[in-house]
C-alpha atoms as a PDB file:
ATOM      1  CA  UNK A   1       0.000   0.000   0.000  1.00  0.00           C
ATOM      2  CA  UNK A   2       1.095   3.384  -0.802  1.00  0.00           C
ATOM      3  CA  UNK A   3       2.180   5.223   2.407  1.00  0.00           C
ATOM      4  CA  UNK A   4       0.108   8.689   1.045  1.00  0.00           C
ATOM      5  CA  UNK A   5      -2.675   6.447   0.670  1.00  0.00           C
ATOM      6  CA  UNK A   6      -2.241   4.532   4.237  1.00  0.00           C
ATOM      7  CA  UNK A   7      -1.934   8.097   6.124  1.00  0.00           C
ATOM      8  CA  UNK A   8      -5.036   9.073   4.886  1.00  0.00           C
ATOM      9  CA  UNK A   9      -7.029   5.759   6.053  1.00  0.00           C
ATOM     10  CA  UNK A  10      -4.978   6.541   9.293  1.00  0.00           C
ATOM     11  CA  UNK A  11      -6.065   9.922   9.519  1.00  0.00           C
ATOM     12  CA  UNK A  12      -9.833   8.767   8.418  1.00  0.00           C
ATOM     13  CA  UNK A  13      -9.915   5.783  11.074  1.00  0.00           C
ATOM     14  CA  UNK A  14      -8.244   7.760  14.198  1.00  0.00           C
ATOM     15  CA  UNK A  15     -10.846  11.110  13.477  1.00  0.00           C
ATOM     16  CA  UNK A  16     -13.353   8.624  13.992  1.00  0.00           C
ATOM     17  CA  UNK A  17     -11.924   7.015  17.107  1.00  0.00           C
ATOM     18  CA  UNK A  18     -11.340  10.714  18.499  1.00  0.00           C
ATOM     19  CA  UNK A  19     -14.726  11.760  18.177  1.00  0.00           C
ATOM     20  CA  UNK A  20     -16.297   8.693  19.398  1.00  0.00           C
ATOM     21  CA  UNK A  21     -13.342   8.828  22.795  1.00  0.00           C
ATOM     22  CA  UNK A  22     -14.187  12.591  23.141  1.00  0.00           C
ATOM     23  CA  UNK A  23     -18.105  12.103  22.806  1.00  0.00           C
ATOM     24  CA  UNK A  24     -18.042   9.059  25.719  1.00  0.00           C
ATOM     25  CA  UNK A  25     -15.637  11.675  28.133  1.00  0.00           C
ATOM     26  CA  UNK A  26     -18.503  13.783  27.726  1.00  0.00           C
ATOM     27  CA  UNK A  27     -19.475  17.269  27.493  1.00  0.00           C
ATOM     28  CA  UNK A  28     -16.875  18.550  30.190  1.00  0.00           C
ATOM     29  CA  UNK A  29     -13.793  17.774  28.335  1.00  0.00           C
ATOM     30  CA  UNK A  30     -15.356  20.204  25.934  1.00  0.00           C
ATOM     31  CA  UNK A  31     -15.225  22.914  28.658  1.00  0.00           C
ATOM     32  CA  UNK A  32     -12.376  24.692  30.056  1.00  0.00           C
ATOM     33  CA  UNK A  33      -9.957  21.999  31.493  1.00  0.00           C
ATOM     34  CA  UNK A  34      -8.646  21.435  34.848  1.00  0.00           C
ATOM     35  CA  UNK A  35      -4.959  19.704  35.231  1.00  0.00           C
ATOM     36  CA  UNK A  36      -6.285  16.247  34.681  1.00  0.00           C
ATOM     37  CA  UNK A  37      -8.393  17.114  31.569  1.00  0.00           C
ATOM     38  CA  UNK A  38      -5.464  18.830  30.068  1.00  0.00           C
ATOM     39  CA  UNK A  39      -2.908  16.279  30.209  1.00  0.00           C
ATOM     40  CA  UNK A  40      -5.414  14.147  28.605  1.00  0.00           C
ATOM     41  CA  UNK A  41      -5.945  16.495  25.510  1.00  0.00           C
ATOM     42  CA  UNK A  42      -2.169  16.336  25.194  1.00  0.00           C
ATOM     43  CA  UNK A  43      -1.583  12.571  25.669  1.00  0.00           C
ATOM     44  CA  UNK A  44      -4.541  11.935  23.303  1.00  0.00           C
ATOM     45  CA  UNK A  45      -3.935  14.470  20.663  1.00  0.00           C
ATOM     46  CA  UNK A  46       0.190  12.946  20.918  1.00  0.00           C
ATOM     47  CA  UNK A  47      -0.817   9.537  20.679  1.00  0.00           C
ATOM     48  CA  UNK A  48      -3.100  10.331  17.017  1.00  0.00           C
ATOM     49  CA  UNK A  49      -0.805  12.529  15.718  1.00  0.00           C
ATOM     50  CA  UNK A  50       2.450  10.195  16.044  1.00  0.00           C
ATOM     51  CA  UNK A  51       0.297   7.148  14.490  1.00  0.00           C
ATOM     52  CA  UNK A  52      -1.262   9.237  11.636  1.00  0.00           C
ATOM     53  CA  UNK A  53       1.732  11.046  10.465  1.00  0.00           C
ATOM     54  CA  UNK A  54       4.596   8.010  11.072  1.00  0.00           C
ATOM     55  CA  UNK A  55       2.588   5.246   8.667  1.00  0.00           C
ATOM     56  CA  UNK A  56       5.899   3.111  10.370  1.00  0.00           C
ATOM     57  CA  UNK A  57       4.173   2.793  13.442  1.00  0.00           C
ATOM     58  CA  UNK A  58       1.813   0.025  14.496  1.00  0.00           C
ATOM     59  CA  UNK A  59      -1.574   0.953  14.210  1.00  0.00           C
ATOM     60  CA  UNK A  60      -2.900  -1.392  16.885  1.00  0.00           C
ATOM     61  CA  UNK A  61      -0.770  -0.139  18.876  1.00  0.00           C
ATOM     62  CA  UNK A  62      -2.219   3.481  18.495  1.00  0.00           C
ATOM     63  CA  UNK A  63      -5.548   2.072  19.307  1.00  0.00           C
ATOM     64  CA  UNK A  64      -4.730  -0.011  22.215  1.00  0.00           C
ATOM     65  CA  UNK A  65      -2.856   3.394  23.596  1.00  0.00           C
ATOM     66  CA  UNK A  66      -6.172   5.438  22.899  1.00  0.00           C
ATOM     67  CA  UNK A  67      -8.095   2.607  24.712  1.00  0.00           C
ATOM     68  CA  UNK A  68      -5.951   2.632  27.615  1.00  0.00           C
ATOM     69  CA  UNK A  69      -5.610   5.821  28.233  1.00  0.00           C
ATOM     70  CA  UNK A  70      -9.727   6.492  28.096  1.00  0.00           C
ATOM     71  CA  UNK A  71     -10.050   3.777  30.489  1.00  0.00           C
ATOM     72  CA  UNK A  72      -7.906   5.371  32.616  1.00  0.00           C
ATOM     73  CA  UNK A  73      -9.643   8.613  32.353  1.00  0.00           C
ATOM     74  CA  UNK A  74     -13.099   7.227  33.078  1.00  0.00           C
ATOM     75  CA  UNK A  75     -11.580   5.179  36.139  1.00  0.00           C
ATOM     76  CA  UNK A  76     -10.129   8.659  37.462  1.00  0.00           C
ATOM     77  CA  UNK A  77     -13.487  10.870  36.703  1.00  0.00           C
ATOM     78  CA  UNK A  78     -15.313   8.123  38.432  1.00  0.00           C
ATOM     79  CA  UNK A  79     -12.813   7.996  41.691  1.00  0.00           C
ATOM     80  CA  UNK A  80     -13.088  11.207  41.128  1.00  0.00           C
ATOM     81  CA  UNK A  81     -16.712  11.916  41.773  1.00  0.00           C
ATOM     82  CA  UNK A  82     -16.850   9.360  44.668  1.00  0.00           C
ATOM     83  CA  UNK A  83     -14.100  10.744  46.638  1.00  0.00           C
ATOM     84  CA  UNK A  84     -13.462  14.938  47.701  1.00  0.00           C
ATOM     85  CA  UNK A  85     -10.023  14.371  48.508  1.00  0.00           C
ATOM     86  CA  UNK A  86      -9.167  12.561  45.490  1.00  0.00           C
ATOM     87  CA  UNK A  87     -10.858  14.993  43.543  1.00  0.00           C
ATOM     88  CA  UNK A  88      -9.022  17.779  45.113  1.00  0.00           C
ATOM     89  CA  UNK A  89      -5.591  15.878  44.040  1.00  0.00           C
ATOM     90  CA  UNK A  90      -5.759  15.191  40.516  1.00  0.00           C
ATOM     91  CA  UNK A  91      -8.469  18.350  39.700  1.00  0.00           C
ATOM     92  CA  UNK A  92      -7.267  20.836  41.885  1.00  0.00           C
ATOM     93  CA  UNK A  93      -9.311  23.529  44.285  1.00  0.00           C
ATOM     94  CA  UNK A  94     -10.273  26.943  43.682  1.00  0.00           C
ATOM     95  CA  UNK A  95      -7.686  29.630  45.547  1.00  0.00           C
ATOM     96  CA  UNK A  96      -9.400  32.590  47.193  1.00  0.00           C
ATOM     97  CA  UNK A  97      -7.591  35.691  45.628  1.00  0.00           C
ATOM     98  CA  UNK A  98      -9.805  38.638  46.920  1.00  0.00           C
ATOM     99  CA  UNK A  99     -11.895  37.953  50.289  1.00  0.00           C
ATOM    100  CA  UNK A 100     -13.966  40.995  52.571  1.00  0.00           C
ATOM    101  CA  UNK A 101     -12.950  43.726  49.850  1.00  0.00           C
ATOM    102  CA  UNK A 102      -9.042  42.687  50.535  1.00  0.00           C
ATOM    103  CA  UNK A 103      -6.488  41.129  48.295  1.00  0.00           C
ATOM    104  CA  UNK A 104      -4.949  37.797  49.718  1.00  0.00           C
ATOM    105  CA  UNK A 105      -1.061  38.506  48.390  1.00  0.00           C
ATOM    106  CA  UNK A 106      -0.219  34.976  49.697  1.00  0.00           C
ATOM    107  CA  UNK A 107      -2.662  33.111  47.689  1.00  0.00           C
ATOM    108  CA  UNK A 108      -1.517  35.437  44.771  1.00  0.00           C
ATOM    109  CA  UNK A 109       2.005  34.189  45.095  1.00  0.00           C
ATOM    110  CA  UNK A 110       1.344  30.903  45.288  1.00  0.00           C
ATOM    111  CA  UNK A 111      -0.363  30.638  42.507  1.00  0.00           C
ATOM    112  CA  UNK A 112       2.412  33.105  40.544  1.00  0.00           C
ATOM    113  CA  UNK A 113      -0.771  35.409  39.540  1.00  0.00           C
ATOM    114  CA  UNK A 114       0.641  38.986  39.140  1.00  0.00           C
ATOM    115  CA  UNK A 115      -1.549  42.120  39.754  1.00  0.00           C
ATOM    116  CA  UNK A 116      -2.217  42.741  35.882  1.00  0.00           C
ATOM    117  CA  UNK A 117      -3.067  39.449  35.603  1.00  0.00           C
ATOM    118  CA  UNK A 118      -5.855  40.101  38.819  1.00  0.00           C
ATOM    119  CA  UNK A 119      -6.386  43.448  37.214  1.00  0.00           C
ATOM    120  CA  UNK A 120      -7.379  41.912  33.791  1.00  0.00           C
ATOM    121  CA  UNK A 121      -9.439  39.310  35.554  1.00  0.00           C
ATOM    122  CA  UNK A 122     -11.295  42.021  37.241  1.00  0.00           C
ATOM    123  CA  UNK A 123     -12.146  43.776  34.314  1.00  0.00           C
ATOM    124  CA  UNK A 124     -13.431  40.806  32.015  1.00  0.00           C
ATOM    125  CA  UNK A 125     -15.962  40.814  34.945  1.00  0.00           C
ATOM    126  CA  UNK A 126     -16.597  44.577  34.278  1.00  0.00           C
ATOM    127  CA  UNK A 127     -15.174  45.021  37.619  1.00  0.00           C
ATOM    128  CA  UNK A 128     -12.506  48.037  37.753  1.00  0.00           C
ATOM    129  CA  UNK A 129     -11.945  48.822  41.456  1.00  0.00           C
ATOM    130  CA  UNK A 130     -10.319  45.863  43.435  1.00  0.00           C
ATOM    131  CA  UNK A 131     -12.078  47.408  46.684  1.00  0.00           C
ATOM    132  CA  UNK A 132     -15.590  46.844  45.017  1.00  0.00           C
ATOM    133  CA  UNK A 133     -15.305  43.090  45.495  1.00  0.00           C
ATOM    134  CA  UNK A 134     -16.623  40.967  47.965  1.00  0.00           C
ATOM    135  CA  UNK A 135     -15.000  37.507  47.124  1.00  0.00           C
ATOM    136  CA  UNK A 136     -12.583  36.495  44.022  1.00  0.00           C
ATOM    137  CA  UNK A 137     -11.632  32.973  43.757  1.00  0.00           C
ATOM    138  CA  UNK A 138      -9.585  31.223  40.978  1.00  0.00           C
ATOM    139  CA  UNK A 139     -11.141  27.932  39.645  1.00  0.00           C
ATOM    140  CA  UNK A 140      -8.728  24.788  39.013  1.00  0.00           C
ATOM    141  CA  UNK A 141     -10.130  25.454  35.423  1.00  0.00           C
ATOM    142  CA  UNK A 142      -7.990  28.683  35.424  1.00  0.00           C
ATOM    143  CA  UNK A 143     -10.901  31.020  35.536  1.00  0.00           C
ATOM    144  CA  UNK A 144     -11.043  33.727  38.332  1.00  0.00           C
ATOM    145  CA  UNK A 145     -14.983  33.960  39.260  1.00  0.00           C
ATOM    146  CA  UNK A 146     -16.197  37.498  41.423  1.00  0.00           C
ATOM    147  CA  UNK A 147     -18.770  38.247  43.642  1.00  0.00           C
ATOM    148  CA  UNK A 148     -18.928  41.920  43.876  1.00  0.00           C
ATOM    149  CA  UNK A 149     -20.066  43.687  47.091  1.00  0.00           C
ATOM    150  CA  UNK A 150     -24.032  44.608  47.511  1.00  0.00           C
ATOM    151  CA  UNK A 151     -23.991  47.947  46.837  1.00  0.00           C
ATOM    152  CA  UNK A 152     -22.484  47.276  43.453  1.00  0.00           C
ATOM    153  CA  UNK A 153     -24.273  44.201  42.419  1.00  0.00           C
ATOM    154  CA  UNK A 154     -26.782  44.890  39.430  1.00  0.00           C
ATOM    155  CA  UNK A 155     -30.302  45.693  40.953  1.00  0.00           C
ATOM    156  CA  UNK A 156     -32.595  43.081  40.146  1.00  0.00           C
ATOM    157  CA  UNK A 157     -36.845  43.124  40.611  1.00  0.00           C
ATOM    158  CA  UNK A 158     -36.392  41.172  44.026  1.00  0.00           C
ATOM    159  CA  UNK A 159     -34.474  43.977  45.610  1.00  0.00           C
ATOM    160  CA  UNK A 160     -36.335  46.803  44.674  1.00  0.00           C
ATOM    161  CA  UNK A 161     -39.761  44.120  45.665  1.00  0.00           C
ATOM    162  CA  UNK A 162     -41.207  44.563  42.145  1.00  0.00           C
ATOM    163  CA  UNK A 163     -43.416  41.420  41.153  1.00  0.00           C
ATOM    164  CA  UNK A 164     -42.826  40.285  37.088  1.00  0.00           C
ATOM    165  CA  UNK A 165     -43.808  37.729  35.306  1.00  0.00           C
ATOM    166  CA  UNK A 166     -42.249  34.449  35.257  1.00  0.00           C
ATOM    167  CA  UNK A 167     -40.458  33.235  32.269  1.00  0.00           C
ATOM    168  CA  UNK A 168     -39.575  30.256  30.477  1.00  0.00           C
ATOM    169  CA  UNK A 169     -37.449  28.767  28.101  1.00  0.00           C
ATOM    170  CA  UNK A 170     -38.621  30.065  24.425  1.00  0.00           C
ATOM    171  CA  UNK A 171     -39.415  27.468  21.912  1.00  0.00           C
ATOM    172  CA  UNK A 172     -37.809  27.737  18.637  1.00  0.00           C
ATOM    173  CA  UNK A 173     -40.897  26.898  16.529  1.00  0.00           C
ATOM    174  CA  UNK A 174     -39.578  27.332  12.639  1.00  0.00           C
ATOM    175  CA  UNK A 175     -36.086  27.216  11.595  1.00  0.00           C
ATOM    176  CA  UNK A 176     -35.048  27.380   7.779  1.00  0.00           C
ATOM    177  CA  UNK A 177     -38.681  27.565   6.948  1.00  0.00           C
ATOM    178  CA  UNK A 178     -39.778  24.628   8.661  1.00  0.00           C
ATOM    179  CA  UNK A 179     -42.038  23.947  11.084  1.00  0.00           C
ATOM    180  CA  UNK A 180     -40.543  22.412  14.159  1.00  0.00           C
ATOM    181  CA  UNK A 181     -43.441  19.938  15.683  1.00  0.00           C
ATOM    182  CA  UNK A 182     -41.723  19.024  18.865  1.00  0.00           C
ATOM    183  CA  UNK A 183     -41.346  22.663  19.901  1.00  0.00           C
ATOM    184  CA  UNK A 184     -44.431  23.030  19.115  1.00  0.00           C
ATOM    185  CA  UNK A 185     -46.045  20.596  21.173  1.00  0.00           C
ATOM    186  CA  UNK A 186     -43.848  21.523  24.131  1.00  0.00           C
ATOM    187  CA  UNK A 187     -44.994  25.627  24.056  1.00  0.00           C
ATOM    188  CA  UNK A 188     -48.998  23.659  23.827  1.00  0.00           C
ATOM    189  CA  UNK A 189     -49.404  24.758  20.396  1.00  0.00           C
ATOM    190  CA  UNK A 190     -50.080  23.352  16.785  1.00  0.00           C
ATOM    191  CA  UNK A 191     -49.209  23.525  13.271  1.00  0.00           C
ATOM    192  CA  UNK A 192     -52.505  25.712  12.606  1.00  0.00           C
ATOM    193  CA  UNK A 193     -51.941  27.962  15.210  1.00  0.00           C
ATOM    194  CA  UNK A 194     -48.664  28.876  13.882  1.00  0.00           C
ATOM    195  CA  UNK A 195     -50.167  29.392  10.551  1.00  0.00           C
ATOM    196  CA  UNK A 196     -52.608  31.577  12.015  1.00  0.00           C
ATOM    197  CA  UNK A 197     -50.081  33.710  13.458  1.00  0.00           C
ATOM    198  CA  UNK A 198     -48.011  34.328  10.371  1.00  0.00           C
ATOM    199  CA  UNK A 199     -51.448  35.173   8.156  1.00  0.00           C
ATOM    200  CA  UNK A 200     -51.451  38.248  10.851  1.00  0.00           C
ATOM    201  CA  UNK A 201     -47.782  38.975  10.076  1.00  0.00           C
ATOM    202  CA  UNK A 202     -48.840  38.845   6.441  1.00  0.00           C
ATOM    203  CA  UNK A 203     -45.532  36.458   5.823  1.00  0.00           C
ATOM    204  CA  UNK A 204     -45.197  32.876   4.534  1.00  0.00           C
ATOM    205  CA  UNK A 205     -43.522  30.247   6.855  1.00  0.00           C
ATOM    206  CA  UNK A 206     -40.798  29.836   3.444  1.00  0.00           C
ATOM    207  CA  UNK A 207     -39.648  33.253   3.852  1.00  0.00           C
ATOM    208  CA  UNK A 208     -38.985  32.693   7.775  1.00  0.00           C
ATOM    209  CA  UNK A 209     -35.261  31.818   9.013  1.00  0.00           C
ATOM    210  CA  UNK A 210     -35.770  31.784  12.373  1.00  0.00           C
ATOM    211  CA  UNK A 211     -39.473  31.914  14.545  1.00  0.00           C
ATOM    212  CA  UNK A 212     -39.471  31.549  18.065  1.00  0.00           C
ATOM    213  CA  UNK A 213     -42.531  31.790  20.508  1.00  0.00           C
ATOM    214  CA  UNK A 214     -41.983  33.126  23.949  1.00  0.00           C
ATOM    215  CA  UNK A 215     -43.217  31.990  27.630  1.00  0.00           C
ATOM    216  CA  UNK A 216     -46.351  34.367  27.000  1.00  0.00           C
ATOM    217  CA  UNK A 217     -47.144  32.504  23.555  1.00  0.00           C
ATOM    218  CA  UNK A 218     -45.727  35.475  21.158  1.00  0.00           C
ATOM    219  CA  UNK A 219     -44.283  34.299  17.555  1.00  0.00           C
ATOM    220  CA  UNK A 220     -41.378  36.720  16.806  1.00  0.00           C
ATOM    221  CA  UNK A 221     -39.707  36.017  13.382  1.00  0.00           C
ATOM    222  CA  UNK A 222     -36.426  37.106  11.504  1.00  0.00           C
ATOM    223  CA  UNK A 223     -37.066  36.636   7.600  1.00  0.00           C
ATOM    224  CA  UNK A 224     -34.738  35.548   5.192  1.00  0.00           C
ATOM    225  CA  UNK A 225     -34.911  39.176   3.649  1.00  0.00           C
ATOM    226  CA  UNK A 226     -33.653  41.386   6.252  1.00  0.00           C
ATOM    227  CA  UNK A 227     -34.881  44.907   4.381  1.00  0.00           C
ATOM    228  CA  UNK A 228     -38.587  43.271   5.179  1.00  0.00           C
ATOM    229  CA  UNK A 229     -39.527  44.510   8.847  1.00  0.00           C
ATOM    230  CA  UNK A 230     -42.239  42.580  10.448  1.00  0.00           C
ATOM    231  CA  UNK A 231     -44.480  44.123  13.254  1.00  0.00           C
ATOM    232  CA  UNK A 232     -43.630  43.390  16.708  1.00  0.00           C
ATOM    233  CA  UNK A 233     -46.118  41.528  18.668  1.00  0.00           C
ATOM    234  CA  UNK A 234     -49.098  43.212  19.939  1.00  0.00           C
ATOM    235  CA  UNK A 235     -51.254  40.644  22.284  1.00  0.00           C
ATOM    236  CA  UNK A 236     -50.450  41.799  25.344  1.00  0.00           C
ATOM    237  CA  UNK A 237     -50.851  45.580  24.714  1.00  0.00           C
ATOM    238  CA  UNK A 238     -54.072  44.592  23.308  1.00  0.00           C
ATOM    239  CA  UNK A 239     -55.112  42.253  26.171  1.00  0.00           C
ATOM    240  CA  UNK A 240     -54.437  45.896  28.581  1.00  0.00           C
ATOM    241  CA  UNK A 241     -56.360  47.954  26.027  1.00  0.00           C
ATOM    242  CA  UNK A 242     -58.938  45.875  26.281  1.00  0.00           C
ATOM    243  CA  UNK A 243     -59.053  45.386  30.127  1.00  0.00           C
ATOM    244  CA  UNK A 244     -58.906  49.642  30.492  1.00  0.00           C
ATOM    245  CA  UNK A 245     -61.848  49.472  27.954  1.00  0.00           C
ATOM    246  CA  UNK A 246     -64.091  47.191  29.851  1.00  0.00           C
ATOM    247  CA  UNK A 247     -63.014  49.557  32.901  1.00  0.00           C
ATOM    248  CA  UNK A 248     -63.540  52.572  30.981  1.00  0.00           C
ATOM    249  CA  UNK A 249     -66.891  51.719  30.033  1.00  0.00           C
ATOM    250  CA  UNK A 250     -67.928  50.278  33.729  1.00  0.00           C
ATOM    251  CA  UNK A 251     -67.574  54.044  34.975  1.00  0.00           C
ATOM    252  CA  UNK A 252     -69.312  55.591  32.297  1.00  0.00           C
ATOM    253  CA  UNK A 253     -72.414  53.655  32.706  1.00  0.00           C
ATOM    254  CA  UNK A 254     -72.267  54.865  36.776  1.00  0.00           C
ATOM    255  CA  UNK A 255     -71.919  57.732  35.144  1.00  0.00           C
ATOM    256  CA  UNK A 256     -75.154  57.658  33.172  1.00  0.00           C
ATOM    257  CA  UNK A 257     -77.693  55.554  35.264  1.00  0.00           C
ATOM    258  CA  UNK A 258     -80.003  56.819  37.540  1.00  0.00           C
ATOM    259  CA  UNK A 259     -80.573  53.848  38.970  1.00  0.00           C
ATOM    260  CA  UNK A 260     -78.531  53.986  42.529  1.00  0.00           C
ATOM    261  CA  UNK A 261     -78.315  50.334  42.955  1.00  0.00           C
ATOM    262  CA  UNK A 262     -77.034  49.606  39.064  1.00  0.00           C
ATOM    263  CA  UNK A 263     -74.667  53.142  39.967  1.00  0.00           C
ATOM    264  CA  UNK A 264     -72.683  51.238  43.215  1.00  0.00           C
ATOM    265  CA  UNK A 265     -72.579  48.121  41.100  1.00  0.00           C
ATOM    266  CA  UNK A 266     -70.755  49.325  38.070  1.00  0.00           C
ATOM    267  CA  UNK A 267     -68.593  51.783  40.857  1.00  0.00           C
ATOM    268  CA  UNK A 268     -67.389  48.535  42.654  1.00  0.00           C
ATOM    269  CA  UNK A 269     -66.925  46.774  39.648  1.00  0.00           C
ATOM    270  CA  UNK A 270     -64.956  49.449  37.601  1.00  0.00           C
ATOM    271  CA  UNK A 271     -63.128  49.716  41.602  1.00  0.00           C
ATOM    272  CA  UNK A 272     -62.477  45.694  41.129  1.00  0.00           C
ATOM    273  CA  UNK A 273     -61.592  46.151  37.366  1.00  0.00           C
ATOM    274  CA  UNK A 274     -59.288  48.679  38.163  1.00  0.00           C
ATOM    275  CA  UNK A 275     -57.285  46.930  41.028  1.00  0.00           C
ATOM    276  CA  UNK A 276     -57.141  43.710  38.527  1.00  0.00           C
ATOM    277  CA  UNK A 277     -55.517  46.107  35.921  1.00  0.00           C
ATOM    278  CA  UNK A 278     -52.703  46.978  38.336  1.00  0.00           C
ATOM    279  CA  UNK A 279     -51.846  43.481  39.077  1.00  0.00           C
ATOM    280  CA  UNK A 280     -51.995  42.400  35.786  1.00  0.00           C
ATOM    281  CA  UNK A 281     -50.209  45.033  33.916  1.00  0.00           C
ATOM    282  CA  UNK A 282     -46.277  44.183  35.363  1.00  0.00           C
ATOM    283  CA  UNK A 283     -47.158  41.104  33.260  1.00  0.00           C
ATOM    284  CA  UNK A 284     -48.330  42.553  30.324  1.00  0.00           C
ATOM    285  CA  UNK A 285     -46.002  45.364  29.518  1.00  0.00           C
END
């Protein structure tokens, strides 16, 4: 056999042993590594290279490497998730580099992480005073995560008590111009629905690259043709106008009854209507 020709069945066959070892380690060696995970990318990636590009080499051998060391990563991952201390050995521990507003110098050292390099670490998490965090702590991963103090944490509804609406995940209902049936049936909705929706929007579902419905049941599209502009949904601010309407009206027929009893029952019901449109429009706007 031609050695051009037996590199590239090499290369072929030990791409599709990669992919299928680096889809069974799972979706974390895909993250950023810790020590373990790194050494493994290295090992690995060493061990396919030498037997794709050196067509000398025993191929079984290459395999029978790859199959070692995999077993040997899934035996460590697995000690690794029954045992803390174990864990703490081969993946390492976080290192506390800011704690109570002050800078542990120590920690720094130890872990030869210069200033700058806190500096920069600060500032990728739009952080640019040192004395404005609460805690800092490097990951084993090499990643430096920061809690910033109160007073300079983003406000959120729950500290200024405001009530809104919950939300869920939104449901990507047409992609390419397709319908999408199991995204469909998971936002409670059908095909005819959907078709209903876009004969409002006045657009065809072949023209529509992307349609996604939201946890309120909204269809907001992005059309192949971006110089077409589509309107933005308007249920909700319907839904209020309506609700003000129906309140709207209640005190206008107090207004023109003589009848005292029908007067105090549209009052208390345009009073009730009222108090339901303050609760419900946080939700609706």
């Amino acid at each position: 056999m031609p050695g051009w020709l037996e590199i590239v069945i090499r290369s072929v066959v030990f791409i599709i042993v990669l992919f299928v070892i680096t889809k069974a380690l799972g979706k974390k060696q895909m993250s950023q590594l810790d020590i373990f995970q790194y050494i493994t990318g290295i090992v690995i990636g060493s061990i396919v290279a030498i037997h794709v590009t050196d067509h000398t080499t025993n191929a079984v051998h290459g395999f029978l490497a790859l199959a070692v060391w995999f077993l040997i990563t899934i035996a460590i991952e697995y000690t690794a998730l029954k045992s803390k201390r174990f864990r703490n050995l081969v993946q390492g521990k976080g290192t506390v580099l800011i704690q109570n507003g002050k800078v542990m110098e120590d920690n720094m050292k130890k872990e030869r992480f210069t200033t700058d390099d806190l500096l920069e670490e600060l500032r990728n998490n739009r952080v640019f005073n040192a004395a404005d965090v609460e805690f800092a702590v490097l990951e084993s991963t090499g990643k430096v995560n920061i809690l910033p103090k109160k007073e300079h944490q983003p406000i959120t509804p729950k500290i200024i008590g405001a009530h809104v609406a919950p939300e869920k995940e939104p449901q990507t209902v047409i992609m390419d111009g397709h319908a999408l049936l199991e995204p469909l049936a998971n936002a409670s909705l059908n095909t005819n629905w959907l078709e209903t929706e876009l004969d409002k929007m006045n657009v065809s579902i072949e023209n529509v690259f992307l349609g996604q419905v939201d946890s309120d049941g909204q269809l907001t599209v992005d059309l192949y043709d971006d110089k077409l502009t589509v309107a933005e949904p308007t249920e909700k601010p319907l839904v209020l106008a309506s609700l003000k309407k129906c309140q709207a009206d209640l005190e206008l027929f107090a207004l023109e009854t003589e009848n005292q009893d029908s007067k105090l029952l549209y009052q208390k019901n345009s009073k009730r209507m009222q108090e339901a449109i303050d609760k419900i429009t946080p939700y609706l706007q």
